[in-house]
Protein backbone atom coordinates (compact mmCIF):
# COMPACT_ATOMS: atom_id res chain seq x y z
CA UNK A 1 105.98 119.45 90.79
CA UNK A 2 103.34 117.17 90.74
CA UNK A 3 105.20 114.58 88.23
CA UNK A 4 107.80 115.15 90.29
CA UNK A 5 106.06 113.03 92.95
CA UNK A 6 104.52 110.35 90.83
CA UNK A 7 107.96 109.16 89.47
CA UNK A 8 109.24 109.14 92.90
CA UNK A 9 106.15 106.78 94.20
CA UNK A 10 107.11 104.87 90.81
CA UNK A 11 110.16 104.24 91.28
CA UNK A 12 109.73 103.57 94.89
CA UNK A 13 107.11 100.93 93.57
CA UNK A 14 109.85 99.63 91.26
CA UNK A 15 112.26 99.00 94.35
CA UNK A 16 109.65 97.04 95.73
CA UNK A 17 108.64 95.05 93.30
CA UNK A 18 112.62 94.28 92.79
CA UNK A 19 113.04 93.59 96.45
CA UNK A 20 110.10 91.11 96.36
CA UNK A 21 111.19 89.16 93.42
CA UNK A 22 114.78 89.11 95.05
CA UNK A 23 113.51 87.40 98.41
CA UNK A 24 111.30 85.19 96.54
CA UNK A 25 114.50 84.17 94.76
CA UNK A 26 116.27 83.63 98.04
CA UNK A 27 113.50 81.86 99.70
CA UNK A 28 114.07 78.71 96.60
CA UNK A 29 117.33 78.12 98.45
CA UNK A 30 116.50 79.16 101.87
CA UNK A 31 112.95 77.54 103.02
CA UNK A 32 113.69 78.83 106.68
CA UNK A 33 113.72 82.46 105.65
CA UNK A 34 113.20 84.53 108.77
CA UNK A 35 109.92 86.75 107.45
CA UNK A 36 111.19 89.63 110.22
CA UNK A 37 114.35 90.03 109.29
CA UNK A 38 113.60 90.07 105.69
CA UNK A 39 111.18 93.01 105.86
CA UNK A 40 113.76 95.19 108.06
CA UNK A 41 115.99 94.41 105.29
CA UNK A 42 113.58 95.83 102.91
CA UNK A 43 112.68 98.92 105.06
CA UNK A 44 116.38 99.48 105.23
CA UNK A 45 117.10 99.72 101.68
CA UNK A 46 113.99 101.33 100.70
CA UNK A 47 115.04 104.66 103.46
CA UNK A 48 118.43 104.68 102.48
CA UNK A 49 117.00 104.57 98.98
CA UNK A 50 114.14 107.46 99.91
CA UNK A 51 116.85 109.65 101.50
CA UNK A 52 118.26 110.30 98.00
CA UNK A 53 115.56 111.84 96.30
CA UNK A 54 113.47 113.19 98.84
């Protein structure tokens, strides 16, 4: 149960990590990134992505 819950932080880590390095790609292209909607964005994916292993 309990290494259960570390991969699940893990991978939660790794969809974070990925998300970062994806808006840090965007922002090369796209200096007027809005910083707000961005991080909803992120939120969003990382629930939806939450929702299926919790």
């Amino acid at each position: 149960m309990e290494r259960i819950k570390i991969l699940k932080i893990a991978l939660l880590i790794v969809i974070l990590v990925e998300e970062i390095r994806n808006a840090k790609r965007n922002t090369k292209f796209n200096s007027d990134i809005n910083i707000e909607k961005l991080v909803e964005s992120i939120n969003e994916r990382n629930a939806r992505n939450c929702s299926l292993f919790f």
